[in-house]
N, C-alpha and C. Protein backbone atom coordinates (compact mmCIF):
# COMPACT_ATOMS: atom_id res chain seq x y z
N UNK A 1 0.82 -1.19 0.00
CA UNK A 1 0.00 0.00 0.00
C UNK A 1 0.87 1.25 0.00
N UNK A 2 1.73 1.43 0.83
CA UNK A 2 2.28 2.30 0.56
C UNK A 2 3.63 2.71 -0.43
N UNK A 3 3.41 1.44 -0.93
CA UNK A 3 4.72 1.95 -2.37
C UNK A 3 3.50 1.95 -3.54
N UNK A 4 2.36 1.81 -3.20
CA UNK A 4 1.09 2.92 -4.49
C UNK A 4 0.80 3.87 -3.65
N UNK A 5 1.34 4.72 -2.40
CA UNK A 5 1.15 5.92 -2.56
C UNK A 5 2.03 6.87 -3.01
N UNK A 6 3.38 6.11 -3.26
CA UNK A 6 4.68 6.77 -3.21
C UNK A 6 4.61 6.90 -5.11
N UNK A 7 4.20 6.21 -5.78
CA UNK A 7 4.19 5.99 -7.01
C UNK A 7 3.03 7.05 -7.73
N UNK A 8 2.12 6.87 -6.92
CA UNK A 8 0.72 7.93 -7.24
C UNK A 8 1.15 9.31 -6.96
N UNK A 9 2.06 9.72 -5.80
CA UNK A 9 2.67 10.96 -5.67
C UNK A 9 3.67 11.27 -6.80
N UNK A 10 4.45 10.51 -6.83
CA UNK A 10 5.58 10.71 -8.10
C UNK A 10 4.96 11.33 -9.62
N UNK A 11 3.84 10.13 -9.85
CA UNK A 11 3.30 10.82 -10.99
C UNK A 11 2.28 11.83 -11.20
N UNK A 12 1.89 12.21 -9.58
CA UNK A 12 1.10 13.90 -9.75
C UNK A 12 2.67 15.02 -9.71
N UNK A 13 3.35 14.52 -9.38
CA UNK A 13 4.64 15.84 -9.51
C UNK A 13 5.11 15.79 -11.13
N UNK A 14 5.60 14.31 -11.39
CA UNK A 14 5.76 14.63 -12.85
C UNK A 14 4.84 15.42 -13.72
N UNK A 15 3.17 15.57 -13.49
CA UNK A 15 2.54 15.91 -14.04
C UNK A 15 2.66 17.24 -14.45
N UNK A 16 2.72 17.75 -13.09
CA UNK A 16 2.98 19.08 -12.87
C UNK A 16 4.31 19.22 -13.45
N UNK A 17 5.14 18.79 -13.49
CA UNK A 17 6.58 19.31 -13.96
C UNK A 17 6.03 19.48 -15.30
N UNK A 18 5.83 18.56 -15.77
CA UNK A 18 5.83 18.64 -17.28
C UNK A 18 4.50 19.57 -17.90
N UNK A 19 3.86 19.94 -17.11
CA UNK A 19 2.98 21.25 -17.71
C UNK A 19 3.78 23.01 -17.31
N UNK A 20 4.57 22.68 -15.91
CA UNK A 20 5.20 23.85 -15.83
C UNK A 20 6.45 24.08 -17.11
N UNK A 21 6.84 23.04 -17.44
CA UNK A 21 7.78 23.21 -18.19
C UNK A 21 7.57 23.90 -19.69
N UNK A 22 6.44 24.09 -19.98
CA UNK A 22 6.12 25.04 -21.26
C UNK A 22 6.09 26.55 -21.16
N UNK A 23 7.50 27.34 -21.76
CA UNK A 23 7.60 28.42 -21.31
C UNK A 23 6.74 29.48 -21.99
N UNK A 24 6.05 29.15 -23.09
CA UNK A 24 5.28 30.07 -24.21
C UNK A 24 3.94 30.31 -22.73
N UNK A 25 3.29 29.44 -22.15
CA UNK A 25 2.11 29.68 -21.25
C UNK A 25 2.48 30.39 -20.28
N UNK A 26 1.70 31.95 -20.04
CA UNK A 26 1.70 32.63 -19.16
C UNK A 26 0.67 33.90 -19.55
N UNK A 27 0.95 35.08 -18.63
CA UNK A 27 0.74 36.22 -18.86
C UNK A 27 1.50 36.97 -19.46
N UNK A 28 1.36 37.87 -19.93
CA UNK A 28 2.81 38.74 -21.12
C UNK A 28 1.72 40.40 -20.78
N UNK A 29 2.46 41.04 -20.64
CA UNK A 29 2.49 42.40 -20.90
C UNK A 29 2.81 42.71 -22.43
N UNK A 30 1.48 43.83 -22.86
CA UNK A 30 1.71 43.62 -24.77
C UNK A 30 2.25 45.42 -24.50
N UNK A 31 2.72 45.67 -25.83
CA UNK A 31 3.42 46.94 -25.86
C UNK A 31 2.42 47.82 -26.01
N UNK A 32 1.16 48.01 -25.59
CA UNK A 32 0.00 49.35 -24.79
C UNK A 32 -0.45 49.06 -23.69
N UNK A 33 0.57 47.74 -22.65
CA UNK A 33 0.50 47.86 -21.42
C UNK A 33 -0.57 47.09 -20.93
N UNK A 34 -1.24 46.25 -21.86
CA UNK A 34 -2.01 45.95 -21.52
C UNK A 34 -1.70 44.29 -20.90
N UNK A 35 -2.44 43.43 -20.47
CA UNK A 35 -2.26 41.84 -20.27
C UNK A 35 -2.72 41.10 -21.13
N UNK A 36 -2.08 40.24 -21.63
CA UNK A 36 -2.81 39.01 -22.65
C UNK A 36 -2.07 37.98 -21.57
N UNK A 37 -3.33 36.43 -21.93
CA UNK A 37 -2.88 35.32 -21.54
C UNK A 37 -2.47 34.20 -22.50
N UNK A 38 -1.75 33.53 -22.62
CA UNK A 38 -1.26 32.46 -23.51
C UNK A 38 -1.44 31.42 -22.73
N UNK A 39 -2.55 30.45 -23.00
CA UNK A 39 -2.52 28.78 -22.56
C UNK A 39 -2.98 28.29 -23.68
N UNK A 40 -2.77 26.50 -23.00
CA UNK A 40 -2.52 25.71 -23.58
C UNK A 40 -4.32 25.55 -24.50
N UNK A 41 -5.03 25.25 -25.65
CA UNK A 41 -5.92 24.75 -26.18
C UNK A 41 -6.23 24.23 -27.09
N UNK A 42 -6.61 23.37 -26.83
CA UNK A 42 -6.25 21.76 -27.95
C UNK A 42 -4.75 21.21 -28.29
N UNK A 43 -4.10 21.04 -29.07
CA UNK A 43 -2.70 20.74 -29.45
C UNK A 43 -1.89 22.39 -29.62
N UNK A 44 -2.86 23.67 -29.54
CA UNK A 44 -1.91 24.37 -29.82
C UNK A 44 -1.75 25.08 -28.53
N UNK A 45 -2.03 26.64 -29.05
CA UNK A 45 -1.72 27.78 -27.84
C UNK A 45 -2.78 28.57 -28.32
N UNK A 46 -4.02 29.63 -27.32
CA UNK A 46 -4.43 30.36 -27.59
C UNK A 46 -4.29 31.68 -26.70
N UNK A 47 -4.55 33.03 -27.80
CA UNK A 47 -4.28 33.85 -26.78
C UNK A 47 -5.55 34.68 -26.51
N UNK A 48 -5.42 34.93 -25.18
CA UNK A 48 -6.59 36.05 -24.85
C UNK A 48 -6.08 37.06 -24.31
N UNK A 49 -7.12 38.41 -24.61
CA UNK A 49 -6.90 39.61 -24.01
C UNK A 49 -7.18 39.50 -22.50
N UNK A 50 -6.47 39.93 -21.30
CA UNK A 50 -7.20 40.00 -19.91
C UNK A 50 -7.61 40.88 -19.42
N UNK A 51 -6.99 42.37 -20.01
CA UNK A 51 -7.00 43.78 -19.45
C UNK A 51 -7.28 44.19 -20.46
N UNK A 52 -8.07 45.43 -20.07
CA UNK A 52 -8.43 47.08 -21.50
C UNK A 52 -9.69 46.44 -21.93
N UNK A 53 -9.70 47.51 -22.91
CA UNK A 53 -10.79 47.62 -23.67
C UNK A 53 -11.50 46.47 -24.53
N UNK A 54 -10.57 45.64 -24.66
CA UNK A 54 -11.02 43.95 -25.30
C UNK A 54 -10.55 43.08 -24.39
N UNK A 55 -11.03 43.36 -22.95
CA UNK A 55 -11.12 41.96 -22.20
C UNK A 55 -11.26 40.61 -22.70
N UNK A 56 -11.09 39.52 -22.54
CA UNK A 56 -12.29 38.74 -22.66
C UNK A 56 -11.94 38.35 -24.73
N UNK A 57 -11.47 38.65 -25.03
CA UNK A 57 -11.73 38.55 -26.54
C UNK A 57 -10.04 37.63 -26.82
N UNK A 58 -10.19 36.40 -27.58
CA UNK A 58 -9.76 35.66 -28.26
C UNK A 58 -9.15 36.29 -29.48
N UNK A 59 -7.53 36.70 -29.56
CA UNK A 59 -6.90 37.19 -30.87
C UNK A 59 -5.93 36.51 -31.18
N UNK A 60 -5.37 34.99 -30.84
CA UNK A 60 -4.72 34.30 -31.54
C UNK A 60 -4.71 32.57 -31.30
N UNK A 61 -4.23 32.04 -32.05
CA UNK A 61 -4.55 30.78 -32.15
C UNK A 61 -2.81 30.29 -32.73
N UNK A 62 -2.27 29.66 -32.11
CA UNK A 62 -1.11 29.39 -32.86
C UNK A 62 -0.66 27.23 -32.54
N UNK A 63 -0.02 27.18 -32.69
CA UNK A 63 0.99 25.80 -32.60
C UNK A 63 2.52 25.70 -33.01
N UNK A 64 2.85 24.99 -32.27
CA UNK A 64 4.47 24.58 -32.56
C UNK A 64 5.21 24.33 -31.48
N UNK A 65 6.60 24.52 -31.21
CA UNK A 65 6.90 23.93 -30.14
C UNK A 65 8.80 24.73 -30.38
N UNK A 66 9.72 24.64 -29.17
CA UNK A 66 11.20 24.66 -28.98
C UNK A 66 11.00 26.53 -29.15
N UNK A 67 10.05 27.13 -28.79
CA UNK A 67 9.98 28.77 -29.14
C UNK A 67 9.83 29.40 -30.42
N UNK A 68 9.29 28.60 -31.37
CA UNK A 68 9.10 28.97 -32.46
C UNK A 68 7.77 28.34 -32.61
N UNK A 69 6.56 29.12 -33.32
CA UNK A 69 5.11 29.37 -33.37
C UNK A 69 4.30 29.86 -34.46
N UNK A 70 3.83 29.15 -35.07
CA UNK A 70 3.18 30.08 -36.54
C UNK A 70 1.31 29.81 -36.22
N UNK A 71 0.73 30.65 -36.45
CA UNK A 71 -0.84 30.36 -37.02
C UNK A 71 -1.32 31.56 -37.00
N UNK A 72 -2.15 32.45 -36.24
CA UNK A 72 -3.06 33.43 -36.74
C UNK A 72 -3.41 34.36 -35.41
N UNK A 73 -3.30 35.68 -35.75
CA UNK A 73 -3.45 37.06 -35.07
C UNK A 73 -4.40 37.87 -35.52
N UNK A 74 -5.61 38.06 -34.25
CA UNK A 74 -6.38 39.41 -34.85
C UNK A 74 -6.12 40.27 -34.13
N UNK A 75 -6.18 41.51 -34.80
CA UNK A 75 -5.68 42.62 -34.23
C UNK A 75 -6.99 43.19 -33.59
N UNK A 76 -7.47 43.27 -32.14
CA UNK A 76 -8.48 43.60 -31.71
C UNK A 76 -8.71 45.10 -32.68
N UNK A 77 -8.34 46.05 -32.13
CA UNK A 77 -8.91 47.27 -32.83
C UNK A 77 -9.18 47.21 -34.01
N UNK A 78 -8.95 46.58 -35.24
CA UNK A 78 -9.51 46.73 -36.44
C UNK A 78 -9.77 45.19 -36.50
N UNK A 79 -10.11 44.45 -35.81
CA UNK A 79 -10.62 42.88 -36.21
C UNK A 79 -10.27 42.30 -37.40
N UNK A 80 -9.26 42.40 -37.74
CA UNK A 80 -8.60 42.03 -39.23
C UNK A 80 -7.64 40.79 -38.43
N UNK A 81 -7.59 39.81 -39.57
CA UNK A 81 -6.94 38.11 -38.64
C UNK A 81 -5.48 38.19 -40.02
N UNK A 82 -4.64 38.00 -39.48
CA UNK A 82 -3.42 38.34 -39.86
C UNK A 82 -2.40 36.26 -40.04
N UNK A 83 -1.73 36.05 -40.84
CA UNK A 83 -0.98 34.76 -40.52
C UNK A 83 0.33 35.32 -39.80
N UNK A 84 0.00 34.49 -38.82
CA UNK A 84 1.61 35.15 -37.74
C UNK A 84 2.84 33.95 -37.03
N UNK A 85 3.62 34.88 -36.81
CA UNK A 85 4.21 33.93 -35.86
C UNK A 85 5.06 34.46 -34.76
N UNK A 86 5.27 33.54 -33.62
CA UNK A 86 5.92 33.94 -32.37
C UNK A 86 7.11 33.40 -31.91
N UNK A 87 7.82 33.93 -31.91
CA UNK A 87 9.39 33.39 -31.32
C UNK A 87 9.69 33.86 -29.91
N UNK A 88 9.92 33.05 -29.02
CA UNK A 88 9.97 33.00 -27.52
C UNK A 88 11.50 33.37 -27.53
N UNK A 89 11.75 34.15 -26.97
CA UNK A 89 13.17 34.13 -26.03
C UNK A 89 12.88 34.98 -24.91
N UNK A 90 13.97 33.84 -23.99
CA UNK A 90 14.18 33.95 -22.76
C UNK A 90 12.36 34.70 -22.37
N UNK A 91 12.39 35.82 -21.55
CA UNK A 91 11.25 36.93 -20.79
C UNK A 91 10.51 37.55 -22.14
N UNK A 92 10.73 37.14 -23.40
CA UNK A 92 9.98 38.03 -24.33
C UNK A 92 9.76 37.12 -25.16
N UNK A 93 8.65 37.89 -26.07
CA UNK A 93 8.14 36.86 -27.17
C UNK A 93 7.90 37.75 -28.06
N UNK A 94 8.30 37.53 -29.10
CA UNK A 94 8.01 38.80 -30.56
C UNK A 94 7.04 37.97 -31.61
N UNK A 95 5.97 38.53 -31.48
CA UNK A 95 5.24 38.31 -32.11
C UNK A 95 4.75 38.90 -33.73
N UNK A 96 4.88 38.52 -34.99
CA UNK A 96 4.56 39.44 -36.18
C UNK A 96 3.43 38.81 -36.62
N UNK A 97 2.85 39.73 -37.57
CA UNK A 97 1.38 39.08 -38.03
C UNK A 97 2.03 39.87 -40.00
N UNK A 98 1.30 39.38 -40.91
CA UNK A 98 1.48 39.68 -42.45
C UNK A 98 0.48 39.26 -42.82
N UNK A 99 0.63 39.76 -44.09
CA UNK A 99 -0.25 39.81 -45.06
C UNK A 99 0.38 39.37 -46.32
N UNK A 100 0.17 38.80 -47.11
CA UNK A 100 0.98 38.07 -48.27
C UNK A 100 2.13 37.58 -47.78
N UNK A 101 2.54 37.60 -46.69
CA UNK A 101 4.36 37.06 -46.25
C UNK A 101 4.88 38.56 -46.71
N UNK A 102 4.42 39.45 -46.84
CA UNK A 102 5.33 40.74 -47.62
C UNK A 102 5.09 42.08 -46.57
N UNK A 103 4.07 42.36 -46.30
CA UNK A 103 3.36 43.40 -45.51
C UNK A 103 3.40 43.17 -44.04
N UNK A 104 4.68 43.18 -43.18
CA UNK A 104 4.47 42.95 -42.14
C UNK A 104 4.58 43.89 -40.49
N UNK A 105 3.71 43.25 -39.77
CA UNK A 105 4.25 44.27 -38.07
C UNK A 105 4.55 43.33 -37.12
N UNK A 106 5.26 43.83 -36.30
CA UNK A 106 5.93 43.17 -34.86
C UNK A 106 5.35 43.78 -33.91
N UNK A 107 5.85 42.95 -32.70
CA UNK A 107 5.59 43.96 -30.95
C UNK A 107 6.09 42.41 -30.15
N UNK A 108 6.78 43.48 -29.40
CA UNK A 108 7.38 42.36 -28.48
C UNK A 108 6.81 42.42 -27.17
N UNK A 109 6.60 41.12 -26.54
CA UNK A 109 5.40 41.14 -25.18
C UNK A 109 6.69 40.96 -24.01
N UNK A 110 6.12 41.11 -22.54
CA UNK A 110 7.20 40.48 -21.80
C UNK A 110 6.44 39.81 -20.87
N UNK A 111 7.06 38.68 -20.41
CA UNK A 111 6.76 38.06 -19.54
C UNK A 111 6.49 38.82 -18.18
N UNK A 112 5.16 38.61 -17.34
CA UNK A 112 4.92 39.28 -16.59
C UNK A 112 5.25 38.22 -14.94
């Protein structure tokens, strides 16, 4: 009995290790100060607004993995959905969104 409690403990810590260990999931401060959240949904990552004027509102959807991230950005204020992608380093994440692969913008978030 008690080497299945020692085993049942082990694998609620691994559990937890291995969800803490995804550094893209958190809160980020975006460059108008505002909060977005990045978790985990379905196989990818989605992001939500938490603070300002678009609480509550869903503006990206991405996948991938090792800090590198491609799928899709709407830009709350003009609701236009952009193909983007996000590269993690270290406390920041730079995020760009385009249009043909030619027309593009950045903003870098920081880890809060």
């Amino acid at each position: 009995m008690r080497h299945a409690s020692i085993l049942a403990a082990a694998m609620v810590l691994v559990a937890g290790v291995a969800n803490a260990a995804d550094p893209l999931v958190g809160n980020w401060k975006t460059e108008d100060g505002t909060t977005s959240a990045i978790a985990r949904c379905g196989s990818g990552y989605c992001i939500t607004v938490k603070t300002g004027k678009y609480a509550g509102r869903k503006i990206g959807n991405f996948s991938g993995k090792d800090g590198s991230y491609a799928g899709q950005i709407t830009d709350p204020v003009s609701n236009k959905t952009y193909n983007g992608t996000l590269k993690l380093s270290g406390n920041n994440v730079k995020m760009q969104g385009c249009v043909m692969k030619v027309f593009c913008q950045s903003q870098t978030w920081t880890r809060l």
